[in-house]
C-alpha atoms as a PDB file:
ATOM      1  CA  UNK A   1      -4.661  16.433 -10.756  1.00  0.00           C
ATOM      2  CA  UNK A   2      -1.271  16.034 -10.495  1.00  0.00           C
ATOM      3  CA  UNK A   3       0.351  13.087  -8.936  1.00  0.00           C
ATOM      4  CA  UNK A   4       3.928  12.682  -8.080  1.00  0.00           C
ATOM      5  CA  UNK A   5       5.518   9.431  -8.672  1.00  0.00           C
ATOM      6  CA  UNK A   6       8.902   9.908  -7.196  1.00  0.00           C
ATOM      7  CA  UNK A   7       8.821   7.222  -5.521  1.00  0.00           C
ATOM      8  CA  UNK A   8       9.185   5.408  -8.752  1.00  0.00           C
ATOM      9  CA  UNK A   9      12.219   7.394  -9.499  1.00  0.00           C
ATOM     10  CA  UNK A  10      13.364   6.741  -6.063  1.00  0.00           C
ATOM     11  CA  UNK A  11      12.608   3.134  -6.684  1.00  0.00           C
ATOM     12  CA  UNK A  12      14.848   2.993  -9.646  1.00  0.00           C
ATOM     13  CA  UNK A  13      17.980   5.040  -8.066  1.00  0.00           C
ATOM     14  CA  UNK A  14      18.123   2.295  -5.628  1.00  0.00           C
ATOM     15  CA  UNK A  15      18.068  -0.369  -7.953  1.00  0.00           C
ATOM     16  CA  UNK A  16      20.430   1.212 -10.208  1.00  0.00           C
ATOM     17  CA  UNK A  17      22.727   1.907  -7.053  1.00  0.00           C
ATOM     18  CA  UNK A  18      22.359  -1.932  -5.587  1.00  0.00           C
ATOM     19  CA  UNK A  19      23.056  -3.438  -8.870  1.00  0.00           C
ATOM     20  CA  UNK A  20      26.406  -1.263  -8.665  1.00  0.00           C
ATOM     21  CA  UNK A  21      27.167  -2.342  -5.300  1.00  0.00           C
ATOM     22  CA  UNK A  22      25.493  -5.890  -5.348  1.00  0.00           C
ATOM     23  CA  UNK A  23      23.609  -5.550  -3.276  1.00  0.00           C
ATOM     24  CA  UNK A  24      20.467  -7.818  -3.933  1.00  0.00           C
ATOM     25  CA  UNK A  25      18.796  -6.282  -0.609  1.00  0.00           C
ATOM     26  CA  UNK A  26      18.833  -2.992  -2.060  1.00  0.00           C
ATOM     27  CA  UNK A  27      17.571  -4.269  -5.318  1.00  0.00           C
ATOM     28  CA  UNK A  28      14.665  -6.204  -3.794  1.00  0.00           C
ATOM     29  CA  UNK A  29      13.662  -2.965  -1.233  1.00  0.00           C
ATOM     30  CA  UNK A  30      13.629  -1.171  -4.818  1.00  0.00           C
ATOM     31  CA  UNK A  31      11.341  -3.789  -6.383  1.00  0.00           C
ATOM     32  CA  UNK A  32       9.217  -3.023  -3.642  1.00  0.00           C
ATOM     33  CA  UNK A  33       8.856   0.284  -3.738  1.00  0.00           C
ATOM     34  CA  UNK A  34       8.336   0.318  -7.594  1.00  0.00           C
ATOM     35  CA  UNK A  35       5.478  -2.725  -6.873  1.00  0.00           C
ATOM     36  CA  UNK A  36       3.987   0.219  -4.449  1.00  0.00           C
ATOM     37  CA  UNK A  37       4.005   3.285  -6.304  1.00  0.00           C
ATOM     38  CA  UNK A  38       2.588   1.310  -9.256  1.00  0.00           C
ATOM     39  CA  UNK A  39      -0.274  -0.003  -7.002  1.00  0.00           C
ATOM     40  CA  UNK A  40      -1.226   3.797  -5.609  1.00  0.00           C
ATOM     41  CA  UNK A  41      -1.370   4.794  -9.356  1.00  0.00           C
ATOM     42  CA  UNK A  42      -3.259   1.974 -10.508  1.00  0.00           C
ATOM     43  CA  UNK A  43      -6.667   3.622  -9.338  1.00  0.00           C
ATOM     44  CA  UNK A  44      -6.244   7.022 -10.869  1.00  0.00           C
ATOM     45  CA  UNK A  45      -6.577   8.000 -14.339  1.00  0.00           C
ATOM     46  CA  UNK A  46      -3.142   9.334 -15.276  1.00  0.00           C
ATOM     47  CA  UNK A  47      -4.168  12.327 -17.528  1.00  0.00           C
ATOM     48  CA  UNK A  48      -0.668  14.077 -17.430  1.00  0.00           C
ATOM     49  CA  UNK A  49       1.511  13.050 -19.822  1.00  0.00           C
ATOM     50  CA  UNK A  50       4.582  14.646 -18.639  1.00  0.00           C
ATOM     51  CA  UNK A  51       8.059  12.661 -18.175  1.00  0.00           C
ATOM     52  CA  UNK A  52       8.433  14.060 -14.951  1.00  0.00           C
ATOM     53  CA  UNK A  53       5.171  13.904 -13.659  1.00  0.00           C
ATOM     54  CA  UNK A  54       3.099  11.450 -15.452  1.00  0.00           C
ATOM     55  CA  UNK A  55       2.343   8.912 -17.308  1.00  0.00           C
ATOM     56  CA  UNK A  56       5.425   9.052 -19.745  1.00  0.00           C
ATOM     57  CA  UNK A  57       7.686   8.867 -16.480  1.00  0.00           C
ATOM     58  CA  UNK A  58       6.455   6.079 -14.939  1.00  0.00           C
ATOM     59  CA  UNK A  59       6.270   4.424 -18.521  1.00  0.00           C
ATOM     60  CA  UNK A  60       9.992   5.121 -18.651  1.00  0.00           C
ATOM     61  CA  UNK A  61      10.967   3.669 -15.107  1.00  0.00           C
ATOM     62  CA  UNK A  62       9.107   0.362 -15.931  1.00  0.00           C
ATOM     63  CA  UNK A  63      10.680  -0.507 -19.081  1.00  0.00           C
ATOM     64  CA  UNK A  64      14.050   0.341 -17.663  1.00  0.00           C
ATOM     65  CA  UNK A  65      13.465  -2.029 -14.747  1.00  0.00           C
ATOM     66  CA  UNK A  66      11.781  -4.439 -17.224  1.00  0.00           C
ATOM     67  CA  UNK A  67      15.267  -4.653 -19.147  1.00  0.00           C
ATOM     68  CA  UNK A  68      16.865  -4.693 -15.907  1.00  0.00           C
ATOM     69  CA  UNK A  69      15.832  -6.975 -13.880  1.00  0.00           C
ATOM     70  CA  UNK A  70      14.241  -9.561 -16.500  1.00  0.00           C
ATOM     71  CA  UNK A  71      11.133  -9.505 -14.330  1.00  0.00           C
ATOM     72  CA  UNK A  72       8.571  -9.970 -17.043  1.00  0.00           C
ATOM     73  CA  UNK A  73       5.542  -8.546 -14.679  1.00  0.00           C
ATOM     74  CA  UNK A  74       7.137  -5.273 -15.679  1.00  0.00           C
ATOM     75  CA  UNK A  75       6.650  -5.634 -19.314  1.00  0.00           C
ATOM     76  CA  UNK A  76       2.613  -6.157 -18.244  1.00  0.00           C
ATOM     77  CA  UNK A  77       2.460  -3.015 -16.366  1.00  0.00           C
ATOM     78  CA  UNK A  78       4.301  -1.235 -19.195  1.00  0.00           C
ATOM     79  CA  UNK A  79       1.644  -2.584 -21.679  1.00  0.00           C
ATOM     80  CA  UNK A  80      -0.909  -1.481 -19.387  1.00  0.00           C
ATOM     81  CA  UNK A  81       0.536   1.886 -19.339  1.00  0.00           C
ATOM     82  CA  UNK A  82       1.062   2.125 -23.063  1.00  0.00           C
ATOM     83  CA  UNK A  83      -2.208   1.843 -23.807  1.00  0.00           C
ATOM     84  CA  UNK A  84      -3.437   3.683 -21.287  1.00  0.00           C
END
């Protein structure tokens, strides 16, 4: 089955675009909706390994936001993901 986590990418567009504008609001809306796509996904098994589509992509959106933002939880989900 294929799952679409664009609201991950989403997530990280906003981030991206309040850390640009300062906007902490923004940033914090986009920590949210990252916190929520990564909770839907949490109880599947993510077989695709595709960047835009799986796994790999979501792997990819968490490390960024883990280097980001400084928000170690990230680096926990990414290890999670990592080793699948």
């Amino acid at each position: 089955m294929r799952t679409c986590y664009g609201a991950a990418g989403a997530a990280r567009a906003v981030y991206l675009a309040g850390a640009a504008l300062n906007r902490a609001d923004w940033r914090a809306d986009a920590h949210a909706a990252l916190r929520g796509a990564l909770t839907a996904a949490s109880g599947e098994l993510i077989l695709d390994s595709a960047l835009c589509h799986g796994w790999a992509g979501l792997l990819q959106i968490v490390l960024r936001m883990a280097h980001d933002s400084a928000d170690p939880s990230y680096r926990t989900v990414a290890d999670a993901l990592a080793c699948g």
